[in-house]
Protein backbone atom coordinates (compact mmCIF):
# COMPACT_ATOMS: atom_id res chain seq x y z
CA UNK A 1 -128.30 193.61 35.44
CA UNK A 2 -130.93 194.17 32.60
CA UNK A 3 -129.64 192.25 29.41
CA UNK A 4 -130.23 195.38 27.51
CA UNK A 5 -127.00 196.88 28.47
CA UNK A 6 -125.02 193.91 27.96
CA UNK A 7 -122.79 193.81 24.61
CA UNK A 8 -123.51 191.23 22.13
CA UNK A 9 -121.15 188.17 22.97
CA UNK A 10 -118.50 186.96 20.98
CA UNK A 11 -119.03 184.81 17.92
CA UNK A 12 -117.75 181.22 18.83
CA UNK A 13 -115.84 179.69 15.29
CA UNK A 14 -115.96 175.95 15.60
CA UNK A 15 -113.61 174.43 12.32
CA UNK A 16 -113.62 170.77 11.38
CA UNK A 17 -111.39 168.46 9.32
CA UNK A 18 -114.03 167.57 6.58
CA UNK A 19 -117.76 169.26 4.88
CA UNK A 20 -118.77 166.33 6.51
CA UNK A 21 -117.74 166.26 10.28
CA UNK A 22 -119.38 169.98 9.88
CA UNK A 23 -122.31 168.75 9.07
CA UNK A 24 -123.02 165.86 11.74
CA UNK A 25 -121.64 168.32 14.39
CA UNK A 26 -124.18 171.14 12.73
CA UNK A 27 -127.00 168.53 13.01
CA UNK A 28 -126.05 167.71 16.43
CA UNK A 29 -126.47 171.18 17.67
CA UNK A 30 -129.82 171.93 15.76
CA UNK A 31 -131.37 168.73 17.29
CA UNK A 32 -130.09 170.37 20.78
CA UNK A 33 -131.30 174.08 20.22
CA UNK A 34 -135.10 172.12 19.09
CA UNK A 35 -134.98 170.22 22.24
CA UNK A 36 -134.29 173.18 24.47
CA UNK A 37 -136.96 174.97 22.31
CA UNK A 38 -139.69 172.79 22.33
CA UNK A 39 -139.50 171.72 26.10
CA UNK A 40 -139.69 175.46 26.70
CA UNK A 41 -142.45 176.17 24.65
CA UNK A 42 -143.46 173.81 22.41
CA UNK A 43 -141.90 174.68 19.62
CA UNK A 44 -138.98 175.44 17.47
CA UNK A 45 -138.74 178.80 15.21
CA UNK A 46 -136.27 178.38 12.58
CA UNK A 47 -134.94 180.70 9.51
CA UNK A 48 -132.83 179.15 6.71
CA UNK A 49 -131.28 180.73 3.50
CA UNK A 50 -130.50 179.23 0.41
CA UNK A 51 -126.68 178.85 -1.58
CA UNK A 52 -125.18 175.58 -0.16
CA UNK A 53 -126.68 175.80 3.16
CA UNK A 54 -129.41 173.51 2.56
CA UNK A 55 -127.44 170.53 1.01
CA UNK A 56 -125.57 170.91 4.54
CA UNK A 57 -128.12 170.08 6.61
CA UNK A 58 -128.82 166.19 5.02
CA UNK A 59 -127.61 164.69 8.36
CA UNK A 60 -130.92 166.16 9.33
CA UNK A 61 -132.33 163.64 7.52
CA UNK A 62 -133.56 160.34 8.72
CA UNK A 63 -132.38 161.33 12.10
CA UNK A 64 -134.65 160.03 14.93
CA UNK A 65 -134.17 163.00 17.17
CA UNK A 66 -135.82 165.40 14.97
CA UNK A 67 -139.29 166.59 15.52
CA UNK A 68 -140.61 167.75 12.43
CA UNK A 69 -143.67 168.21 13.73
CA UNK A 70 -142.50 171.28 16.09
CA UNK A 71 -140.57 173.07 13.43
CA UNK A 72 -141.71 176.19 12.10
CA UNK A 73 -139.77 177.45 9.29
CA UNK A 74 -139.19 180.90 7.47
CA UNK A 75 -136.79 181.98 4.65
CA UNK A 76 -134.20 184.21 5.75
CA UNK A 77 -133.98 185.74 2.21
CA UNK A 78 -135.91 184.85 -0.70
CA UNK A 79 -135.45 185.17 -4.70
CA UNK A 80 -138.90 186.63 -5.86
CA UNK A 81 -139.62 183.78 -8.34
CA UNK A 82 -142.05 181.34 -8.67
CA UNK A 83 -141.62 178.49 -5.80
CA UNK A 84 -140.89 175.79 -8.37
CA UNK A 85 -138.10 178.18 -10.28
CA UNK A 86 -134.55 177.11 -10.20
CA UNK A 87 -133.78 180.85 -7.95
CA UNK A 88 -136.15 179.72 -5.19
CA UNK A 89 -134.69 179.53 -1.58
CA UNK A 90 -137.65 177.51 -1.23
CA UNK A 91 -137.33 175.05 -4.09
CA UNK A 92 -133.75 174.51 -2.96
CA UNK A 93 -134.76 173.46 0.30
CA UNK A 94 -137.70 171.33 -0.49
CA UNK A 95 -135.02 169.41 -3.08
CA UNK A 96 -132.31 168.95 -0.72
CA UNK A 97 -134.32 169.05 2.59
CA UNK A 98 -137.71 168.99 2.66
CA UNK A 99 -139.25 166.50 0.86
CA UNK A 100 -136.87 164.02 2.50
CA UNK A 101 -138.12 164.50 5.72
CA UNK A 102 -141.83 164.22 7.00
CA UNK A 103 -142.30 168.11 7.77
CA UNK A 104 -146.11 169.01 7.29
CA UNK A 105 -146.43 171.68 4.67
CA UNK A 106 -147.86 173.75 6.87
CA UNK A 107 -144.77 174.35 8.89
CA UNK A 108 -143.26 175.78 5.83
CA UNK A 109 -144.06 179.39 4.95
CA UNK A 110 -142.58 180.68 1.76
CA UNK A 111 -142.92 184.16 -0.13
CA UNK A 112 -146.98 184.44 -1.64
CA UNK A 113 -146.36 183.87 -4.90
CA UNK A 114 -148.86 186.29 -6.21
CA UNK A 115 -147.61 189.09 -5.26
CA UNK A 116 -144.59 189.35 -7.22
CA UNK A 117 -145.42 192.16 -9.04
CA UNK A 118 -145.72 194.38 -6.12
CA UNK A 119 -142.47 193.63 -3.81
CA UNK A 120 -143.64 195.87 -1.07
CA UNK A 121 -147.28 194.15 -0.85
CA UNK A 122 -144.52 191.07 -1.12
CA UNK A 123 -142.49 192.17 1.81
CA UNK A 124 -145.53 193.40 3.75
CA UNK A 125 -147.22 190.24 3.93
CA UNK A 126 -144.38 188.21 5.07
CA UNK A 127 -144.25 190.32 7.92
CA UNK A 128 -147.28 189.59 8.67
CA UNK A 129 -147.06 185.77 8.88
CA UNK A 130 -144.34 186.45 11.30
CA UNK A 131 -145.96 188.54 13.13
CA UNK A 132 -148.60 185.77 13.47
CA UNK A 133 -146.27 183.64 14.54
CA UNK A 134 -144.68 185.52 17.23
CA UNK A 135 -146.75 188.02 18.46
CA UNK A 136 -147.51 187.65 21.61
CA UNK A 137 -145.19 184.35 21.87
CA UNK A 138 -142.01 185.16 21.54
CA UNK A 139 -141.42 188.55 20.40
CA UNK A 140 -141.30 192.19 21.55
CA UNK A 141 -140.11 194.65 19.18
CA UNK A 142 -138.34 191.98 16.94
CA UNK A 143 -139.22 188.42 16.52
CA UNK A 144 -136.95 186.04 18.12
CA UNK A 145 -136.27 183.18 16.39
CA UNK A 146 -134.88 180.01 18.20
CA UNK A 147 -132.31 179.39 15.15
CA UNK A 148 -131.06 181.21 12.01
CA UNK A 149 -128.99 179.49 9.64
CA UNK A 150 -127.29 181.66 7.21
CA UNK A 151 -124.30 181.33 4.78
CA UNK A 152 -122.02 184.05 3.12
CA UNK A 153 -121.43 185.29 0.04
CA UNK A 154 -117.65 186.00 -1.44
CA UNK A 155 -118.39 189.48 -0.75
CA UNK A 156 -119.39 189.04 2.51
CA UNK A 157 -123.29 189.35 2.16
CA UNK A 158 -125.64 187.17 3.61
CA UNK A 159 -129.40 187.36 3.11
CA UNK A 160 -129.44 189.55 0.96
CA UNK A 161 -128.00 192.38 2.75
CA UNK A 162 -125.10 193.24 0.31
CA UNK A 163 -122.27 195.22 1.19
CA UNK A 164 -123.12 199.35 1.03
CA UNK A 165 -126.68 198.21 0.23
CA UNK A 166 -128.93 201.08 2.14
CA UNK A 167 -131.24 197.76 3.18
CA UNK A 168 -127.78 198.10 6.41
CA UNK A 169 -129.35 200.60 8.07
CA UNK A 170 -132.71 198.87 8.17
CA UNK A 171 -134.25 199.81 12.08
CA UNK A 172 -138.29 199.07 11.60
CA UNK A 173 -139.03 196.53 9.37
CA UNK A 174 -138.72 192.99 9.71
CA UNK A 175 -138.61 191.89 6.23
CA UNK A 176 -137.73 194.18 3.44
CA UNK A 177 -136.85 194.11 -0.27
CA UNK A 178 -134.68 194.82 -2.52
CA UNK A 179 -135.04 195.31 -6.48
CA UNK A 180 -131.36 195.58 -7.33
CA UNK A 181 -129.44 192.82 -5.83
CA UNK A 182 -125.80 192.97 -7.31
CA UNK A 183 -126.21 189.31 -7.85
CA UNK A 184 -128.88 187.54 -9.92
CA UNK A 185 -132.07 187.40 -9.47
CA UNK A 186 -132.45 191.27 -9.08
CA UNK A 187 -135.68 191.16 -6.50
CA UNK A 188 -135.52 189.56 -3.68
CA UNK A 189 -136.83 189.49 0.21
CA UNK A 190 -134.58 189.89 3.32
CA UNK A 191 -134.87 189.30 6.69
CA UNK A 192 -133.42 192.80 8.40
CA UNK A 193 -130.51 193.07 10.92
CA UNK A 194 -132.87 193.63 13.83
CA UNK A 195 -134.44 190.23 13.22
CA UNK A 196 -131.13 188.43 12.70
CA UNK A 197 -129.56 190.13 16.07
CA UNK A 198 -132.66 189.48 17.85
CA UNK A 199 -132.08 185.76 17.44
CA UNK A 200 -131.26 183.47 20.03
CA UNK A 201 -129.28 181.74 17.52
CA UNK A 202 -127.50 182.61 14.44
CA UNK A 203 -125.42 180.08 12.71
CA UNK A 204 -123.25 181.01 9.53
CA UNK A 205 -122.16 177.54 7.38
CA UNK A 206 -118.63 177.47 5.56
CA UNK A 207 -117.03 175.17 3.43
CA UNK A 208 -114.21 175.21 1.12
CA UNK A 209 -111.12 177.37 0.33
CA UNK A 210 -113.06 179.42 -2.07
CA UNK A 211 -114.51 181.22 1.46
CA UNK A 212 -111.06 181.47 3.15
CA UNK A 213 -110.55 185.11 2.01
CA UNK A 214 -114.06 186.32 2.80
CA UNK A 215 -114.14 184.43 6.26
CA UNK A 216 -111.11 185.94 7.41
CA UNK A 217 -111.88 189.12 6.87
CA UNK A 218 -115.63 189.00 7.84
CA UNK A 219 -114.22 187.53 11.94
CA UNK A 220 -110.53 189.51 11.94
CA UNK A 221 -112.06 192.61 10.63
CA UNK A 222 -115.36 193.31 11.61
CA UNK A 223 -114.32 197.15 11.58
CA UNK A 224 -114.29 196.43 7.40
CA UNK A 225 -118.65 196.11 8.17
CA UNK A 226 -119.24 193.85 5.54
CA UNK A 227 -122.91 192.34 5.68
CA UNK A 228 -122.23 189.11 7.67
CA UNK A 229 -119.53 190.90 10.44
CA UNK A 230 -122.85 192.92 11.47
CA UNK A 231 -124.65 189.87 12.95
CA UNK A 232 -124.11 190.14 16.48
CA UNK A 233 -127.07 188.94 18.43
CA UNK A 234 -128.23 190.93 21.04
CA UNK A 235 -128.08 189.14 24.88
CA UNK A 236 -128.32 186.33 25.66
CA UNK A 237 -127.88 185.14 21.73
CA UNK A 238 -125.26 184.15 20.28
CA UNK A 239 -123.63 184.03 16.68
CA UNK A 240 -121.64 180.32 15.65
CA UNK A 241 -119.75 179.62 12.69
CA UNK A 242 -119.47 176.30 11.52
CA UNK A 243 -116.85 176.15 8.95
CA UNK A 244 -114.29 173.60 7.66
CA UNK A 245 -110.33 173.99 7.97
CA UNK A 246 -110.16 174.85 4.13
CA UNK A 247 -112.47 177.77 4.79
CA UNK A 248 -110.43 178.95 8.02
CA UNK A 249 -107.20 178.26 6.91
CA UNK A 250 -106.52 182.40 6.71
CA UNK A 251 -108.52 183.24 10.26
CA UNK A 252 -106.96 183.99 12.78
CA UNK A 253 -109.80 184.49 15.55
CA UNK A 254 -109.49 181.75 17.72
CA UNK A 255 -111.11 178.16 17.41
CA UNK A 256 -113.46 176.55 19.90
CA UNK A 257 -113.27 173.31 20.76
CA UNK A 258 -116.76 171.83 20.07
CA UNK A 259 -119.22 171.05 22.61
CA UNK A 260 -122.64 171.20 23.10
């Protein structure tokens, strides 16, 4: 049966005890999706936002079984700032992430800076380094990325794909942008929902009661179509969310035990 016709699977919701059982249980299944990727091809395709995603991934760091070397990273949304502004996605994660670990700088491919004034040229040419990247490797319409780590927003966005936003009903590009993001900065870069549900991964972090209302609404009611109920890979990927208890404590989807 062609996986074309088959429906998007169920997200899996994995809930721990503590931020930081999350995040050596996070760490333990990004070390698994690299090794899978890179003994199939040499290679591991990753996307990360910004918020407190990147401050969850420290178990990341000084952990033997990473191969920074393979990684290629993208930003799943960017702020269009300078790289070394306080708004960056980028600067986040080289403070909390990257310049803890030896990742060649290379691997890392943020927004070009100088095209800020022109957000389409902006948008256009990150594109095109993804389409470098996966053309002819690992994509056919849509890029597919090995992992995408995301987080949510209290009103359900994530990129920046913000609830009614017109950027929802995306179906060409791969990155787009937006000049009037209902949160600060105003202009910022977005992966599209064909890229996220073209993922073989997607992973949405969680912690702390502040995201109990927005969580259990975003899994219980999907029908509601905020932003982050709209990721639903397409077969054979697969949307995970790695949350703690305070952040579930209204959901009432049910939990997985964790495995990998």
């Amino acid at each position: 049966m062609s996986s074309i016709h088959q429906p998007p699977s169920p997200p899996i919701l994995y809930s721990f005890d503590s931020p930081n059982e999350l995040s050596e249980k996070l760490a333990a299944f990004i070390v698994k999706a690299q090794k899978e990727a890179v003994d199939k091809k040499g290679r591991f395709t990753v996307a990360i936002s910004g918020g407190s995603l990147p401050k969850q991934l420290n178990k990341l760091i000084d952990n033997p079984a990473v191969k920074w070397e393979k990684w290629q990273v993208f930003f799943a949304d960017e702020r269009c700032v300078p790289l070394d502004h306080e708004d960056s996605n980028y600067n986040l994660c080289r403070k909390e992430l990257f310049s803890k670990v030896p990742i060649p700088k290379q691997n890392i491919h943020p927004i070009d800076v100088s095209l800020l004034d022109d957000l389409e040229e902006l948008a256009d040419a990150y594109e095109k380094a993804l389409i470098s990247e996966f053309a002819q490797k690992d994509s056919a319409r849509f890029p597919v990325f090995d992992l995408i780590l995301l987080g949510i927003g209290p009103d359900g966005h994530t990129c920046s794909l913000f609830p009614e936003h017109p950027l929802l009903t995306e179906e060409d590009r791969w990155v787009a942008y937006i000049e009037d993001s209902p949160k600060p900065p105003p202009k910022r870069t977005t992966l599209t929902f064909p890229v996220l549900n073209h993922a073989l991964r997607v992973v949405f972090v969680a912690a702390g009661e502040g995201k109990a209302d927005v969580l259990s609404t975003i899994i219980d009611n999907p029908e509601a179509g905020l932003p982050a109920s709209r990721v639903r890979p397409s077969h054979p990927g697969q949307v995970y969310w790695y949350v703690d208890n305070a952040a579930s404590a209204k959901v009432k989807y049910q939990r997985s035990e964790f495995k990998l």
